[in-house]
Every structure is written in C-alpha cells, then in structure tokens.
Protein backbone atom coordinates (compact mmCIF):
# COMPACT_ATOMS: atom_id res chain seq x y z
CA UNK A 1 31.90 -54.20 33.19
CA UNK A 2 28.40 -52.93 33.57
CA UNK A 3 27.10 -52.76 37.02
CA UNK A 4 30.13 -53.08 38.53
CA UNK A 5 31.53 -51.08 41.05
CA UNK A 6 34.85 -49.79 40.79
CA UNK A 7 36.96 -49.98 43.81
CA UNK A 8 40.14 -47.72 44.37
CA UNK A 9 43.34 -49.30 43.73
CA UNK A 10 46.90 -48.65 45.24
CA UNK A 11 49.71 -48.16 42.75
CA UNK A 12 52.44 -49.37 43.77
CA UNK A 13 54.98 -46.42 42.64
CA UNK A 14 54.58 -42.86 41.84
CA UNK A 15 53.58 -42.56 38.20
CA UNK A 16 51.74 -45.67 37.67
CA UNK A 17 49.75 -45.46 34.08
CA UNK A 18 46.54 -46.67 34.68
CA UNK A 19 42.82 -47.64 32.39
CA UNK A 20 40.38 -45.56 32.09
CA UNK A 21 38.39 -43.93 34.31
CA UNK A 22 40.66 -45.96 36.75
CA UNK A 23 41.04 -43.96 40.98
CA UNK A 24 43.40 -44.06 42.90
CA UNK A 25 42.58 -44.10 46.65
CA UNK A 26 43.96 -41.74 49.21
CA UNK A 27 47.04 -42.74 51.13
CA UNK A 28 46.06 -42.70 54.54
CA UNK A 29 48.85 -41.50 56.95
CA UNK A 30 47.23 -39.80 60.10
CA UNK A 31 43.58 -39.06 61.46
CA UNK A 32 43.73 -35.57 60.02
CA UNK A 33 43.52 -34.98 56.35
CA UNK A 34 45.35 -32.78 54.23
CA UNK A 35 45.38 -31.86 50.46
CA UNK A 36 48.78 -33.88 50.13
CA UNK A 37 47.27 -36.99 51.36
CA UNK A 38 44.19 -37.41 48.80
CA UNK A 39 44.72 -36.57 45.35
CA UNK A 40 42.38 -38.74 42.91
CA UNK A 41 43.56 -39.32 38.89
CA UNK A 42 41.05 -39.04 36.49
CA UNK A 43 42.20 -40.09 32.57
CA UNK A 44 39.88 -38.57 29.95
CA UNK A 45 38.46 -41.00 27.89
CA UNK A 46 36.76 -38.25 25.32
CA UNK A 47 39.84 -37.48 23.93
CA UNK A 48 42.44 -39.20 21.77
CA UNK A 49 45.71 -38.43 24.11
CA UNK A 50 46.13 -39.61 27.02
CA UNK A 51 45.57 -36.30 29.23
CA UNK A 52 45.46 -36.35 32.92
CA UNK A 53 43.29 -34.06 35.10
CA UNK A 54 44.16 -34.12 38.65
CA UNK A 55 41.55 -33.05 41.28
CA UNK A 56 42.71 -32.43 45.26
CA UNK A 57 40.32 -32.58 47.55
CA UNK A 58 41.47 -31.18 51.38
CA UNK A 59 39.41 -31.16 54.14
CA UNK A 60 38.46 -28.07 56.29
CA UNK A 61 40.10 -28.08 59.44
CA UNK A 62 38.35 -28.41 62.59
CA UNK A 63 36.44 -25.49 63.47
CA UNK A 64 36.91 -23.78 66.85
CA UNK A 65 33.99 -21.96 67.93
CA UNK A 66 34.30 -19.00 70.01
CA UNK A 67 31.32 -17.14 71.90
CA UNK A 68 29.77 -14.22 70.10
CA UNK A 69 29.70 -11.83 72.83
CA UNK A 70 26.96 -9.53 70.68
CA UNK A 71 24.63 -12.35 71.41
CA UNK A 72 24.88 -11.62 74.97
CA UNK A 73 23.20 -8.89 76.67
CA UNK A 74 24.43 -6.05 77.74
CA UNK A 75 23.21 -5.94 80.83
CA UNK A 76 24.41 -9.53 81.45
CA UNK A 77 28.19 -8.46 80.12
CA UNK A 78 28.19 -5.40 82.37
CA UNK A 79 26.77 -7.89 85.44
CA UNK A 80 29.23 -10.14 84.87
CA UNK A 81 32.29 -7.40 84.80
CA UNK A 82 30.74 -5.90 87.59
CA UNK A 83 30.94 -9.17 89.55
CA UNK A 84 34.76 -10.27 88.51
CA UNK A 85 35.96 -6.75 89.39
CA UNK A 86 34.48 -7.33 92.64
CA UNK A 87 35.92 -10.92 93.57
CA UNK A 88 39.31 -9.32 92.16
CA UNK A 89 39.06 -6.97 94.94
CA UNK A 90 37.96 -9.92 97.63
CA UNK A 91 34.56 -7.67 98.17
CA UNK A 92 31.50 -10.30 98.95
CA UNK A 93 27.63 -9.65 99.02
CA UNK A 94 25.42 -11.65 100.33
CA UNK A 95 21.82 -11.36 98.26
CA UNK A 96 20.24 -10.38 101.46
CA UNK A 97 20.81 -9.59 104.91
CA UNK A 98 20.29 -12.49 106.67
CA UNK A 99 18.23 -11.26 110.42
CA UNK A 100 18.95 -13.00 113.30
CA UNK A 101 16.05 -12.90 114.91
CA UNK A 102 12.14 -12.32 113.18
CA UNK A 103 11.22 -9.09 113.55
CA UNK A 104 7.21 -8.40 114.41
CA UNK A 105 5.22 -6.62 111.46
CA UNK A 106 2.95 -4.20 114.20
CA UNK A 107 5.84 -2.64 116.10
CA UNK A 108 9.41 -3.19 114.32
CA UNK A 109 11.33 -4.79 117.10
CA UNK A 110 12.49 -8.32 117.79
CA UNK A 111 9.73 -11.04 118.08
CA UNK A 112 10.78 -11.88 121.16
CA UNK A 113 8.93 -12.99 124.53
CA UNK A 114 7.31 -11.97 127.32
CA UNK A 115 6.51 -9.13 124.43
CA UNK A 116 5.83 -10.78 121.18
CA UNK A 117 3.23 -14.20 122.40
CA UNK A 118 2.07 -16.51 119.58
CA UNK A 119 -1.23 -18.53 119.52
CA UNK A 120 -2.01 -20.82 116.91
CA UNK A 121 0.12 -19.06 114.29
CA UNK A 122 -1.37 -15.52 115.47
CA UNK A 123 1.23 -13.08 117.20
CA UNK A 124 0.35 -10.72 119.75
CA UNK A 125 2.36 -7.64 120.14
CA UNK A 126 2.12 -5.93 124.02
CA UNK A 127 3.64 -2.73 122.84
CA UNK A 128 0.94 -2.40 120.15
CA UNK A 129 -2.38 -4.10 121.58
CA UNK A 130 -5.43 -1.72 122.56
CA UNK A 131 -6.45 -4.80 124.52
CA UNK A 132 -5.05 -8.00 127.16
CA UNK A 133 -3.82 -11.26 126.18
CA UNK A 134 -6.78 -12.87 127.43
CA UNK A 135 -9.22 -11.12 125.33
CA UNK A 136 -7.12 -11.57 122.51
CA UNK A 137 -7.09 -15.60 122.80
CA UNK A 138 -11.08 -15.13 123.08
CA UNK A 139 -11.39 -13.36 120.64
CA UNK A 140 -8.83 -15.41 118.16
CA UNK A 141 -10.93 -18.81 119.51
CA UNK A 142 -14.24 -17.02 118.44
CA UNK A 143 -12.47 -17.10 114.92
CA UNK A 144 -12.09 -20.73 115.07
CA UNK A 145 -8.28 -20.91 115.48
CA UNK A 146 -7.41 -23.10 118.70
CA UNK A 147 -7.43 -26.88 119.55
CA UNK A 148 -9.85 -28.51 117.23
CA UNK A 149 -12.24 -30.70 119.46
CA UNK A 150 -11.69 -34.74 119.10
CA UNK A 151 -14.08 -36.66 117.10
C-alpha cells in the first residue's frame, strides 16, 4: 500500500461505509462549484470508533471588479463630467480654431498676394517693408537662399 496513490472513488449510494483514510470525489454537475457539490469524507483512523469528520470545501465566486474611482484624478473625473454634460447638451468644441487662410507674422492680415510675396520660403510683407521687392530678393540671394547653381 506504500507508495501508492490513492485515487477518489464514487460510491454508489448515499451512505456508503468506506476504509480508511478512503475520499470520495466531488460529484461534478455544472462548470460552477458550490459547497453542495464537493464534500470529501475523512474516517479517523486514531481512534477506536468509527467517527466521521466531514470537510466542505466551496469555491469563491467569480469576482467582478469594478473601477476605483479614488484612483483616478480629480482633475480627470471633473474633465470627464465636464465633457458628458456637454455632449448631453449637443455643445461641440473643436481644440482649435481652424484659420482659413495663413495669416502673416509682420502685419496680422491674410497672407495673401499681390501683398504677402514668398521667395524661397521667405515672405515679404508690402504693408510692413522699409524697402522694394527687388532689394529684398538681393538681399535674401546675398544670404544664400535662391536657386542653387548646377554642378
């Protein structure tokens, strides 16, 4: 008997009497397992009567996990109110304003020709210049912007 591994047996009624340090298996019934379903029966053998100890074991049930909202900013829950409120109420923002048209850093108005000229990623601006077109290519050419000669 040494060595041996005991395997579970099935009685085959309620109330079988069994050896010592004999187990009865679980009764499966379902995929979910209860305390009704497993119940394992122990006989002492240290004492002289027959005495039976009965263990249940029963299985936790699935947990459900909900999210803690206190590990969630504040600022984030308030943002997030902030933003359902406003889609109850059919209000949309954009993130920016979108502009048309670019608008020219020197004078505030539309980049726009004959006013607004580009050369070689350089704008000029008539309404702001202290000097012609002309000079303002040379003097943008000087700087090495401008066709690149061939090779």
């Amino acid at each position: 008997m040494k060595g041996q591994k005991k395997t579970p047996k099935q009685p085959s009624e309620k109330g079988q009497l069994l050896n010592n340090n004999d187990i009865i298996a679980p009764k499966q019934t379902s995929d979910r397992v209860t305390g009704e379903e497993i119940k394992y029966i122990v006989i002492d053998q240290f004492s002289n009567e027959n005495t039976m100890t009965l263990s249940t074991h029963i299985a936790p049930q699935p947990m459900v996990t909900f999210l803690d909202r206190s590990n969630i900013p504040y600022t984030t829950q308030r943002y997030r109110k902030r933003k359902l409120e406003m889609e109850k109420e059919g209000i949309t923002k954009r993130k920016y304003d979108r502009k048309k048209v670019p608008v020219c850093k020197q004078c505030g108005q539309d980049r726009i020709p004959p006013d607004h000229v580009q050369y070689f990623m350089n704008w000029f601006c008539r309404s702001t210049a202290t000097q012609s077109f002309e000079d303002w290519k040379t003097e943008i050419m000087k700087k090495g912007y401008g066709k690149k000669p061939r090779k």
